[in-house]
PDB file of N, CA and C in Angstrom:
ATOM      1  N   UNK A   1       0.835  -1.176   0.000  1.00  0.00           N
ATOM      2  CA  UNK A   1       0.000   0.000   0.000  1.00  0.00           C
ATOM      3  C   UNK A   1       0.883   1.245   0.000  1.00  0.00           C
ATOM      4  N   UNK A   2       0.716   2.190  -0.853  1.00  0.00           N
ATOM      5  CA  UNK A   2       1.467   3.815  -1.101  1.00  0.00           C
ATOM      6  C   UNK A   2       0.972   4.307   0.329  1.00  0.00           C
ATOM      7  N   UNK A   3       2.019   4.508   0.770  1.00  0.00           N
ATOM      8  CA  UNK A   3       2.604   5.878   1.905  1.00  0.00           C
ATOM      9  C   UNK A   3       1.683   7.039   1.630  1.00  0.00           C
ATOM     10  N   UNK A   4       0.492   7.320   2.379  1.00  0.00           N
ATOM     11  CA  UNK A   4      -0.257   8.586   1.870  1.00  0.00           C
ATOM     12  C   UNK A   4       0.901  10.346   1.903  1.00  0.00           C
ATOM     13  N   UNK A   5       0.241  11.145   1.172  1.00  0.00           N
ATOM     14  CA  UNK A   5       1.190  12.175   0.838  1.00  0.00           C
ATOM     15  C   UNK A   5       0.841  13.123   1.526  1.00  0.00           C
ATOM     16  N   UNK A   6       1.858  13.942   2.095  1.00  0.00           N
ATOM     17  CA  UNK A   6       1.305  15.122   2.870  1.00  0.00           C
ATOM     18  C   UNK A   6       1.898  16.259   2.239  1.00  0.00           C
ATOM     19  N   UNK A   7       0.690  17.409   2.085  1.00  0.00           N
ATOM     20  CA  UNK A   7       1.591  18.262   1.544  1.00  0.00           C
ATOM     21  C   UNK A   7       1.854  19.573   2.557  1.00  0.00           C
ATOM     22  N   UNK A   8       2.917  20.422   2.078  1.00  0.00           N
ATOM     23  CA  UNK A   8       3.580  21.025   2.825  1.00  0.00           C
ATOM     24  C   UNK A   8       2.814  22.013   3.469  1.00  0.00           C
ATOM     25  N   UNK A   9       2.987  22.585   4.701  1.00  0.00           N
ATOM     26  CA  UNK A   9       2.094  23.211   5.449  1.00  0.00           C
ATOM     27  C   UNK A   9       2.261  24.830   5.064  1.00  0.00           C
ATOM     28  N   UNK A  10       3.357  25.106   4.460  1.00  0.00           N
ATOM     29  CA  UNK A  10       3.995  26.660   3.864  1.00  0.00           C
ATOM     30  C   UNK A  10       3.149  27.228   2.965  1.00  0.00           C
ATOM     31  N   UNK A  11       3.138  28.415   2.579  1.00  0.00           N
ATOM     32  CA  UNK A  11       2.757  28.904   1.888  1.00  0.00           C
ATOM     33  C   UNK A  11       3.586  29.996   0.805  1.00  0.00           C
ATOM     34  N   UNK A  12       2.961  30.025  -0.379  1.00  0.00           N
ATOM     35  CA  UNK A  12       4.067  30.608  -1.534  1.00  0.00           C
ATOM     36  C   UNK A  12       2.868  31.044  -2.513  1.00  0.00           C
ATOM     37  N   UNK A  13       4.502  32.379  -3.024  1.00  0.00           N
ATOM     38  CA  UNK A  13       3.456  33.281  -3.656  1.00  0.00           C
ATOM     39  C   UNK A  13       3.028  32.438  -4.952  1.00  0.00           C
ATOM     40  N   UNK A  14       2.598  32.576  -5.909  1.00  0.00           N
ATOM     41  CA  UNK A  14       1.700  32.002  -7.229  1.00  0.00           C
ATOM     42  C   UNK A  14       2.175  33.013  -8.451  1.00  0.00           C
ATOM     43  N   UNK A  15       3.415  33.622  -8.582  1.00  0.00           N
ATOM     44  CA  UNK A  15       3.422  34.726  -9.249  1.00  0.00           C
ATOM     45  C   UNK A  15       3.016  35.906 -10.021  1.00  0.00           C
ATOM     46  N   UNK A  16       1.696  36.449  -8.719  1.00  0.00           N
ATOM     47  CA  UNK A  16       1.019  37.312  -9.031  1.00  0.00           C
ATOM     48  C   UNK A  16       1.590  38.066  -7.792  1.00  0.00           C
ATOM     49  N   UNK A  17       1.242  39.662  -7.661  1.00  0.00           N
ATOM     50  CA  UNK A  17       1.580  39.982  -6.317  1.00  0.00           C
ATOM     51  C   UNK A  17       0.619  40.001  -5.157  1.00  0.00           C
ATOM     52  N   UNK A  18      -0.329  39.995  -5.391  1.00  0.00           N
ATOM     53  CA  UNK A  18      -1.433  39.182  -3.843  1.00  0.00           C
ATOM     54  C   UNK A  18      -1.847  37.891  -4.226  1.00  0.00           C
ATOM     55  N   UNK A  19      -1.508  37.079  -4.996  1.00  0.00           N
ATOM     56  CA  UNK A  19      -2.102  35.738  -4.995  1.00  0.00           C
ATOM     57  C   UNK A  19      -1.007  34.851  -3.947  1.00  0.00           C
ATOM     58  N   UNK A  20      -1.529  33.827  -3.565  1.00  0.00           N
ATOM     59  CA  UNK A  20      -0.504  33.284  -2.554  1.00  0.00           C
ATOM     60  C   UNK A  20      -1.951  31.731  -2.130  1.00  0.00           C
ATOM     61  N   UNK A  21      -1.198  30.664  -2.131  1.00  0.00           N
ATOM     62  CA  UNK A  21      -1.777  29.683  -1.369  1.00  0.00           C
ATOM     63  C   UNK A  21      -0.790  29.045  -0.718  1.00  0.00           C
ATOM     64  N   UNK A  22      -1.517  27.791  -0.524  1.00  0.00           N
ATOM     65  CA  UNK A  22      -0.571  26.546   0.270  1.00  0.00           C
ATOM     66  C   UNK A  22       0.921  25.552  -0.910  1.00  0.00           C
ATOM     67  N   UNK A  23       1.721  25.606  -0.390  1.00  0.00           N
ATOM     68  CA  UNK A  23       2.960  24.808  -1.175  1.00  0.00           C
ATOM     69  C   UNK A  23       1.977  24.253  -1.882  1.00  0.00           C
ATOM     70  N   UNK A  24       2.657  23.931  -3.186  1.00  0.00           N
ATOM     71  CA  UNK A  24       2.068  22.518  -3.643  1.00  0.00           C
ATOM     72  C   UNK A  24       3.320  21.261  -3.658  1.00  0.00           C
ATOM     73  N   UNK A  25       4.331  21.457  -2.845  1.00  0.00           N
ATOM     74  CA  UNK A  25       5.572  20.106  -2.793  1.00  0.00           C
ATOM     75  C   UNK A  25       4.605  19.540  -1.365  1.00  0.00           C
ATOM     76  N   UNK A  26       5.187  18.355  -1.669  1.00  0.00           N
ATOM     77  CA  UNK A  26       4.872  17.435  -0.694  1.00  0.00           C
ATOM     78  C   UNK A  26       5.704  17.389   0.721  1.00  0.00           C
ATOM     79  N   UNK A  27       5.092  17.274   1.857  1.00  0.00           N
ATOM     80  CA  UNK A  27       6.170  17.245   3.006  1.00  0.00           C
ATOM     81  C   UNK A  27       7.146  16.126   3.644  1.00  0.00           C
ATOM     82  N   UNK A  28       7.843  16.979   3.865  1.00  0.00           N
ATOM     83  CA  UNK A  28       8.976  15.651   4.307  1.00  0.00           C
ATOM     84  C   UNK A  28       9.848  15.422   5.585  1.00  0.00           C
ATOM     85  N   UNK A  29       8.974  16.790   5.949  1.00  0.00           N
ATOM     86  CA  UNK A  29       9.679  16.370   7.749  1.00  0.00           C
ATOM     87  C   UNK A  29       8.252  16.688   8.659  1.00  0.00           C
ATOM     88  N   UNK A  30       8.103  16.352   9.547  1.00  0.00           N
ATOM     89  CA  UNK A  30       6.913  16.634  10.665  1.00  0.00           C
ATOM     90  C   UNK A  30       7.418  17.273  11.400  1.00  0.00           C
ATOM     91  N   UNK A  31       6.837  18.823  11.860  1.00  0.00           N
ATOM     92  CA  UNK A  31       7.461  18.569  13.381  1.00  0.00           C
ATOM     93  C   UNK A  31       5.715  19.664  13.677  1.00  0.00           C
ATOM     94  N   UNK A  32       5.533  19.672  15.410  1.00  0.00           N
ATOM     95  CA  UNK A  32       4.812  20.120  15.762  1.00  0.00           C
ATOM     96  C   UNK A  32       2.997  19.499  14.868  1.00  0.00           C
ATOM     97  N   UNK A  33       3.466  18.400  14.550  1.00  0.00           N
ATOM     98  CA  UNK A  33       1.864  18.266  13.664  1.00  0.00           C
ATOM     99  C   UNK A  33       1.623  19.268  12.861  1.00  0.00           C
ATOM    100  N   UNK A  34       2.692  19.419  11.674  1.00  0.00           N
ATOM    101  CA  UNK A  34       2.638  19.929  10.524  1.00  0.00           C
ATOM    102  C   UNK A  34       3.519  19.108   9.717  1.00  0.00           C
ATOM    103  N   UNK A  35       3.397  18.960   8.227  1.00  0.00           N
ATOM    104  CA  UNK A  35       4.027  18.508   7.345  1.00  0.00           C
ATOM    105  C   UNK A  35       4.871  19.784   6.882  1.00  0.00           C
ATOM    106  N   UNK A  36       6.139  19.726   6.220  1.00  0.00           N
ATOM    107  CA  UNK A  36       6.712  21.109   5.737  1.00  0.00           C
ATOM    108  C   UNK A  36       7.589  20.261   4.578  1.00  0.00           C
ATOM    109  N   UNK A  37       7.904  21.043   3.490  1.00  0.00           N
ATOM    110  CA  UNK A  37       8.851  20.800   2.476  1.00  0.00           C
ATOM    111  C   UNK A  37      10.094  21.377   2.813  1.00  0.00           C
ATOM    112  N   UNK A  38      11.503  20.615   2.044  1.00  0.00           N
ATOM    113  CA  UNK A  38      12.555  20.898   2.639  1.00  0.00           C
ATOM    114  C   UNK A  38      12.576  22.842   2.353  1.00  0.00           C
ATOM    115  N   UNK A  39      11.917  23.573   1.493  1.00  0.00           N
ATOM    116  CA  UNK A  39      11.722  24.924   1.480  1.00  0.00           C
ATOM    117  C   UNK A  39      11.316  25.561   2.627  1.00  0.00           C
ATOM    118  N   UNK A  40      10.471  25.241   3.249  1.00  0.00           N
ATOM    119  CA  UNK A  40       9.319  25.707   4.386  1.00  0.00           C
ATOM    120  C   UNK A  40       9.429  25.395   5.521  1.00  0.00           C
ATOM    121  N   UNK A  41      10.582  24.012   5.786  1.00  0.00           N
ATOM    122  CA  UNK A  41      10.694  23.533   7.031  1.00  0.00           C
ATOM    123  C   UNK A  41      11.057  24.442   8.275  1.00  0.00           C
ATOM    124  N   UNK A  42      10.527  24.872   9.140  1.00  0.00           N
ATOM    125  CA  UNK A  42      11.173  25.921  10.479  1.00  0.00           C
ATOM    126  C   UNK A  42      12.607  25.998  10.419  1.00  0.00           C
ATOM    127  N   UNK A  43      12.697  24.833  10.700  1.00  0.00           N
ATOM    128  CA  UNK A  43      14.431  24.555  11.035  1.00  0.00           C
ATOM    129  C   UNK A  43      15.167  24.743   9.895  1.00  0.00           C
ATOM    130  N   UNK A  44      15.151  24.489   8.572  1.00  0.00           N
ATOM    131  CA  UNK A  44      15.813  24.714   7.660  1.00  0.00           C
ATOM    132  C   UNK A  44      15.433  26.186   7.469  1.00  0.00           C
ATOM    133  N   UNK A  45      14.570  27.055   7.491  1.00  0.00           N
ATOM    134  CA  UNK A  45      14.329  28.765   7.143  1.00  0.00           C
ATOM    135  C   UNK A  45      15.324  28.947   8.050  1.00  0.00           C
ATOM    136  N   UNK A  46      14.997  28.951   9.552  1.00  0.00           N
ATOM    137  CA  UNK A  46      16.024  29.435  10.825  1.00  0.00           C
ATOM    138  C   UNK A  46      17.302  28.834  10.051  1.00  0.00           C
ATOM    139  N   UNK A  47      17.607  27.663   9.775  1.00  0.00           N
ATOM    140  CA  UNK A  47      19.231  27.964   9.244  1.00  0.00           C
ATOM    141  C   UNK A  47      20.139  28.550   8.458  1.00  0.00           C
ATOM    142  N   UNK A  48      19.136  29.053   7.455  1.00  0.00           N
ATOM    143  CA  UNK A  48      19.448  29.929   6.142  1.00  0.00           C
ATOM    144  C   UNK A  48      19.324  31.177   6.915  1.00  0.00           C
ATOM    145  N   UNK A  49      18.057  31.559   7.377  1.00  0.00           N
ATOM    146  CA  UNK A  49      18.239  33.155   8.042  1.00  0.00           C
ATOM    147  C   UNK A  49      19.733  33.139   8.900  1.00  0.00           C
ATOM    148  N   UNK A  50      19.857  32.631   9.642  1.00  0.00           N
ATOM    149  CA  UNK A  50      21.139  32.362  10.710  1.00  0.00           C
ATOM    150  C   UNK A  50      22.169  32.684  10.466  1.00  0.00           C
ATOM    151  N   UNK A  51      22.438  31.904   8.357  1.00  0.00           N
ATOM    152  CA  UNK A  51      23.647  31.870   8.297  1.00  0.00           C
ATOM    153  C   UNK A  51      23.159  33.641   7.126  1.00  0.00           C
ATOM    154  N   UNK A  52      22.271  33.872   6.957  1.00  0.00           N
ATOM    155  CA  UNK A  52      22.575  35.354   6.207  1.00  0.00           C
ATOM    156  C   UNK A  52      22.648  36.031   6.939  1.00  0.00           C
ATOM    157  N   UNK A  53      22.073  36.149   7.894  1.00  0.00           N
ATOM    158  CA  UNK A  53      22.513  37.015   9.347  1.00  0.00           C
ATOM    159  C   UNK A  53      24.010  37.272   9.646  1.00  0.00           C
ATOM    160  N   UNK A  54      24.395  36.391   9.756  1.00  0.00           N
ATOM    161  CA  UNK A  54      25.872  35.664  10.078  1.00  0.00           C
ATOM    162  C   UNK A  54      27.021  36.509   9.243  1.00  0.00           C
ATOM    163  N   UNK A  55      26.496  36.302   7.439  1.00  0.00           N
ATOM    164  CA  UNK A  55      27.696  36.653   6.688  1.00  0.00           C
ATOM    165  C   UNK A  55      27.228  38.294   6.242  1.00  0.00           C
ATOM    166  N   UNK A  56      25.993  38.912   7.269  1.00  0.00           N
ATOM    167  CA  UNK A  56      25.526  39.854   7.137  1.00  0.00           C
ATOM    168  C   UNK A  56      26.783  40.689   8.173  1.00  0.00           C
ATOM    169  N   UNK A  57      26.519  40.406   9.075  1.00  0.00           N
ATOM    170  CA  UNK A  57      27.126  40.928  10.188  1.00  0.00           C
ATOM    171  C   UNK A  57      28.683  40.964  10.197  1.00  0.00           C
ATOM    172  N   UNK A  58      29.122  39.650   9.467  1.00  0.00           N
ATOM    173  CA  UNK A  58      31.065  39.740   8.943  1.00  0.00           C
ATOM    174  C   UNK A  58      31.087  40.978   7.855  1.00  0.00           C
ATOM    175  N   UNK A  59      30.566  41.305   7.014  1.00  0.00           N
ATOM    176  CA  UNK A  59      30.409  41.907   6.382  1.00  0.00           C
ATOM    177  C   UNK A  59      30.603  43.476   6.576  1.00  0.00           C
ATOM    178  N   UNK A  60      29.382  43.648   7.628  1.00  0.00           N
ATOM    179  CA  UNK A  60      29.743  44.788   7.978  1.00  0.00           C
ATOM    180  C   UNK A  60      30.883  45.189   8.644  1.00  0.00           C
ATOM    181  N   UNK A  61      31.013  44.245   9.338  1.00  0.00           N
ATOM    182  CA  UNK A  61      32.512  44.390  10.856  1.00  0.00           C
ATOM    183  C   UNK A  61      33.424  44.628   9.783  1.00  0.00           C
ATOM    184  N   UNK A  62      33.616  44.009   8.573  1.00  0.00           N
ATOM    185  CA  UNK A  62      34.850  44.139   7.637  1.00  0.00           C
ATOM    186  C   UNK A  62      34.801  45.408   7.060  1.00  0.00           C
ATOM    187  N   UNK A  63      33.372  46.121   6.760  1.00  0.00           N
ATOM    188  CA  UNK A  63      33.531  47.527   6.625  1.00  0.00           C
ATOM    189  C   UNK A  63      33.587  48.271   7.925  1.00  0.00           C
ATOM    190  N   UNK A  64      33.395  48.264   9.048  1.00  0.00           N
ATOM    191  CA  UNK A  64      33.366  49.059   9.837  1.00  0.00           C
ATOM    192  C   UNK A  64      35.023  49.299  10.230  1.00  0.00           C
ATOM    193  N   UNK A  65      36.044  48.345  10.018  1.00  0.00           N
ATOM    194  CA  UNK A  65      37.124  47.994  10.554  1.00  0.00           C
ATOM    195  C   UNK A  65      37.793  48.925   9.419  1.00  0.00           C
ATOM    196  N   UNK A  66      37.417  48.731   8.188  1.00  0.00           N
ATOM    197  CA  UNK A  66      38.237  49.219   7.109  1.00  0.00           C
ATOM    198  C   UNK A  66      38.159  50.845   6.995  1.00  0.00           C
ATOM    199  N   UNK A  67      36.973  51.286   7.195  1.00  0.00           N
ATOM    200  CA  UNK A  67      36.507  52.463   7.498  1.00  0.00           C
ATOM    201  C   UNK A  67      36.896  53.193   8.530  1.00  0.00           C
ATOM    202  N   UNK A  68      37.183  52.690  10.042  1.00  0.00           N
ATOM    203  CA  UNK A  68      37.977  53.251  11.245  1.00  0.00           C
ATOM    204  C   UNK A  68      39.669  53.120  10.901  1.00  0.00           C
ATOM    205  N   UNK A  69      39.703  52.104  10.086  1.00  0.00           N
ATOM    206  CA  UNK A  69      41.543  52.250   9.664  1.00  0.00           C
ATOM    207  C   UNK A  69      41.507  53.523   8.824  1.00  0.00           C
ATOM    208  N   UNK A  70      40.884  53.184   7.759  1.00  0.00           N
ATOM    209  CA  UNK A  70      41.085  54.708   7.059  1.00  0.00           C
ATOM    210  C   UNK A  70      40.689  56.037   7.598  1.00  0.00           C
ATOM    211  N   UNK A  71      40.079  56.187   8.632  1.00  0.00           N
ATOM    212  CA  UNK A  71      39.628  57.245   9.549  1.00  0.00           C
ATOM    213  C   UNK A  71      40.991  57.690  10.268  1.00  0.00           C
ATOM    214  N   UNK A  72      41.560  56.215  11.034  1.00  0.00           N
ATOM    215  CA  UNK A  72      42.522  56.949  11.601  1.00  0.00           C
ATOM    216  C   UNK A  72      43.835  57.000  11.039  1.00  0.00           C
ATOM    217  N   UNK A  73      43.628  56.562   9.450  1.00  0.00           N
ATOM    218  CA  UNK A  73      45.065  57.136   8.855  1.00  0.00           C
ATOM    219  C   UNK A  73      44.784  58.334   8.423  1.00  0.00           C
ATOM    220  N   UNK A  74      43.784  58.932   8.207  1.00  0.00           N
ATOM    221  CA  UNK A  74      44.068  59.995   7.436  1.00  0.00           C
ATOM    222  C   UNK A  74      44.038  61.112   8.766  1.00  0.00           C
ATOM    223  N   UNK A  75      43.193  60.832  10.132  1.00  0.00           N
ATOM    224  CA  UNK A  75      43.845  61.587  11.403  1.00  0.00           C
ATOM    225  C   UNK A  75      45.339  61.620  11.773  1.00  0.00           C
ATOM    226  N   UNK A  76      45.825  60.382  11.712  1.00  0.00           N
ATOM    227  CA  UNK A  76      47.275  60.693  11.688  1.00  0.00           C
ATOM    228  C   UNK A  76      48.033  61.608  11.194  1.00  0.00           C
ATOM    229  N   UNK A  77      47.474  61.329   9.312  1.00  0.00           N
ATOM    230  CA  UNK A  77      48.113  62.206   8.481  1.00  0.00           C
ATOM    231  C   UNK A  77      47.958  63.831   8.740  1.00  0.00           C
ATOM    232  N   UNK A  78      47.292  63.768   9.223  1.00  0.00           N
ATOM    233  CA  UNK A  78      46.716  65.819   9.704  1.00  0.00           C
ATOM    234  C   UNK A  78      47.377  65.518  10.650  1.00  0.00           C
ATOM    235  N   UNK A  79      47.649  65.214  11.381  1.00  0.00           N
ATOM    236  CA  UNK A  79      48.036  64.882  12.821  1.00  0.00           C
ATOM    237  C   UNK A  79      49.984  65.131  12.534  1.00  0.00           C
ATOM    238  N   UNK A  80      50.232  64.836  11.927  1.00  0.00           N
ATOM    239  CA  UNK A  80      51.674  64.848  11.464  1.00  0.00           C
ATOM    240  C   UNK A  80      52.134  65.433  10.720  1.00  0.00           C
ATOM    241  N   UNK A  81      50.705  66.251  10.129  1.00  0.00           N
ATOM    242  CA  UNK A  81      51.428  67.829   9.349  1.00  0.00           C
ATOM    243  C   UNK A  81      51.062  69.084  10.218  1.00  0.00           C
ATOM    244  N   UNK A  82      50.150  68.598  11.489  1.00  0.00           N
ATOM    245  CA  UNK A  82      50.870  69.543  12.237  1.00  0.00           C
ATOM    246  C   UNK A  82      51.808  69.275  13.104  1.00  0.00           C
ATOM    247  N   UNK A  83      52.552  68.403  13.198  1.00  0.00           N
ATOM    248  CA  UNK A  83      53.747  68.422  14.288  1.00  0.00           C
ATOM    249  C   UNK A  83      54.473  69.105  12.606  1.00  0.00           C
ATOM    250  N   UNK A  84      54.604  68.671  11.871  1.00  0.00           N
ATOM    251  CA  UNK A  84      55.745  69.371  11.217  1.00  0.00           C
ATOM    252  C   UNK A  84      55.556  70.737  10.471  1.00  0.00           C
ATOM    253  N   UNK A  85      54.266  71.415  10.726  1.00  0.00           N
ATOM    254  CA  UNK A  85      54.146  72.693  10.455  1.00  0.00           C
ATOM    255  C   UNK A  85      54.823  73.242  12.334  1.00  0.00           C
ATOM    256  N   UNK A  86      54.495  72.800  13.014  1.00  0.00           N
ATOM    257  CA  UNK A  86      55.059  73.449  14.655  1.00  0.00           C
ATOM    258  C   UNK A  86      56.790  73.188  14.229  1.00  0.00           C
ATOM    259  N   UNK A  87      57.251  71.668  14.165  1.00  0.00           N
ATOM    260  CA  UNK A  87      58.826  72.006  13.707  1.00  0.00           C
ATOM    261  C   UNK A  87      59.284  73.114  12.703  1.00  0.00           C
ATOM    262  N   UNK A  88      58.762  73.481  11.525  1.00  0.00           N
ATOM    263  CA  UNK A  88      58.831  74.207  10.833  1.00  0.00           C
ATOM    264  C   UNK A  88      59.027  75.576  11.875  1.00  0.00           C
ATOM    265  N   UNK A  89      58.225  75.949  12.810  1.00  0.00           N
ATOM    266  CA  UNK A  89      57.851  77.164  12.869  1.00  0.00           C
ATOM    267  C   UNK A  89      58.656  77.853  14.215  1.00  0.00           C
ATOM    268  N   UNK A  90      58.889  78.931  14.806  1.00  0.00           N
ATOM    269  CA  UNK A  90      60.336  79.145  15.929  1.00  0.00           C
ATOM    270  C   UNK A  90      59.555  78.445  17.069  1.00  0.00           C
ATOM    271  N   UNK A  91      60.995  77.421  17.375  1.00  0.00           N
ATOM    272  CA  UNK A  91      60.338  76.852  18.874  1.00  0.00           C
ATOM    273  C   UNK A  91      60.199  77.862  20.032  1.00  0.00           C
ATOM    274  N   UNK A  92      60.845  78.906  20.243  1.00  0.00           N
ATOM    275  CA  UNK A  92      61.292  79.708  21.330  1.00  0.00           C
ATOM    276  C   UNK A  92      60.100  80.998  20.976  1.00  0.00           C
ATOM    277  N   UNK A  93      59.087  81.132  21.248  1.00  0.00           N
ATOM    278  CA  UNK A  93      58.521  82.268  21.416  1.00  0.00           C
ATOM    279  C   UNK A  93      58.729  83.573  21.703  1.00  0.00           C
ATOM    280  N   UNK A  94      60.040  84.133  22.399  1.00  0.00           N
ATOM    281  CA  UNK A  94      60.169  84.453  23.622  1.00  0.00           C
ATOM    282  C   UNK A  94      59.609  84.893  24.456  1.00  0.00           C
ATOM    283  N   UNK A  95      58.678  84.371  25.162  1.00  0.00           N
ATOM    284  CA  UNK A  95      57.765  84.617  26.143  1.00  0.00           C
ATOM    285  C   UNK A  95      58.014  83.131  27.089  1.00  0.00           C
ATOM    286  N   UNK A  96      59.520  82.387  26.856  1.00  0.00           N
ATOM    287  CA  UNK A  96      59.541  81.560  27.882  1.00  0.00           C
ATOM    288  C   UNK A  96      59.425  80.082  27.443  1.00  0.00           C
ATOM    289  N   UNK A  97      58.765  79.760  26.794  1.00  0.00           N
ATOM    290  CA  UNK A  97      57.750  78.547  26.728  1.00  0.00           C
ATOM    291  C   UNK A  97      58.497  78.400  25.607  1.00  0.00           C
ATOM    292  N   UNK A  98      59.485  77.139  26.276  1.00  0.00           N
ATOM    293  CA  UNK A  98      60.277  76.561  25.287  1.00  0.00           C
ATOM    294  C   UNK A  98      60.223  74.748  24.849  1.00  0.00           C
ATOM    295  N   UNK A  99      59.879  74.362  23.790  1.00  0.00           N
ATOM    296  CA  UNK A  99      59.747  73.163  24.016  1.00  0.00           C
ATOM    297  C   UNK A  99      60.791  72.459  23.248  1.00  0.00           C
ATOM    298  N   UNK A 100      61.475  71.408  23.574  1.00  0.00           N
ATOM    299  CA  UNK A 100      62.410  70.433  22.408  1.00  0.00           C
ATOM    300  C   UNK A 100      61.672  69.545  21.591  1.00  0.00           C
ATOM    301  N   UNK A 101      62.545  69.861  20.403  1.00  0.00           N
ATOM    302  CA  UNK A 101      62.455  68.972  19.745  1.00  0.00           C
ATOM    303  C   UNK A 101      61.735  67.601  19.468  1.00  0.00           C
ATOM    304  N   UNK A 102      62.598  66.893  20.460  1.00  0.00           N
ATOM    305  CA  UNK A 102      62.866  65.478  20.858  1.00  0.00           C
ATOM    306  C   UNK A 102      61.419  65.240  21.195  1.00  0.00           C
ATOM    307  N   UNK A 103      60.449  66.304  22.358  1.00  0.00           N
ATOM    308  CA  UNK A 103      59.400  66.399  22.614  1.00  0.00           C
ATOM    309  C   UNK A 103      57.951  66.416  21.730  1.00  0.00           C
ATOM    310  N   UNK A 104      58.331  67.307  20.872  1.00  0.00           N
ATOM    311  CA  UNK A 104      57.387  67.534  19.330  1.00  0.00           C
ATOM    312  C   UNK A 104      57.749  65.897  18.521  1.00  0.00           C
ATOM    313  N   UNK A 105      58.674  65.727  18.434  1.00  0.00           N
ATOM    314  CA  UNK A 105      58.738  64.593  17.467  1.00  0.00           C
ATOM    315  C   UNK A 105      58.067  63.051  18.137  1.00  0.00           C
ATOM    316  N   UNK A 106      58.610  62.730  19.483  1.00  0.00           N
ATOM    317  CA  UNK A 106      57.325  61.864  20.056  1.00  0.00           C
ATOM    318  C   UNK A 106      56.168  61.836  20.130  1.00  0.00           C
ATOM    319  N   UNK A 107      55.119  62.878  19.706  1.00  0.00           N
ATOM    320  CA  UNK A 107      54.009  63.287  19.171  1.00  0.00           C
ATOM    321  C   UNK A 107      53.538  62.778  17.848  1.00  0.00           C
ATOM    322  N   UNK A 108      54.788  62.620  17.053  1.00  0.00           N
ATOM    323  CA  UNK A 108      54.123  62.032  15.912  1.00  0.00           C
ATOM    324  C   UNK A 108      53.601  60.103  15.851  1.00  0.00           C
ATOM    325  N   UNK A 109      52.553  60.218  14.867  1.00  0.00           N
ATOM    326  CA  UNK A 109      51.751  58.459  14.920  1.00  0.00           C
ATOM    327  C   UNK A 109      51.928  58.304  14.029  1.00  0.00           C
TER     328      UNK A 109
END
């Protein structure tokens, strides 16, 4: 005797944009007293969302990382044309306030 057929408990669009019924694939896993196709199954959606989530989120971290490097190179770079516009310019004010060298140049990143 044939294995009666269950069909899938999901639903999909019909390629109209409000038409929509029940799967027409047959189901192939049970869970909770529903039939589902390997498309529709809970556990298989949650694993696909999971993993786009997943290479969603590397994604960004890889721009966010690349974006704060280039942020703080190009702060550096301002950052190190003014220590060498201050070397450029008289260390001795005379009003006292004298700084070395040696001091300005450990400043630079």
């Amino acid at each position: 005797m044939k294995k009666p057929e269950h069909r899938c408990s999901g639903h999909s669009h019909r390629g109209y944009v409000f038409q929509s019924g029940q799967c027409v694939f047959s189901g192939k896993v049970e869970r909770d007293g529903k039939w589902w196709c390997g498309t529709h199954d809970p556990v298989r959606v949650k694993e696909r969302r999971d993993k786009i989530d997943a290479d969603y989120e590397a994604k960004i971290a890889r721009q966010r990382d690349a974006s704060e490097k280039s942020a703080k190179a190009s702060y550096n770079k301002v950052w190190n044309a003014a220590i060498d516009a201050v070397l450029e310019s008289p260390i001795d004010d005379g009003r006292g306030a004298f700084v070395t060298v040696a001091t300005i140049e450990s400043l630079r990143r």
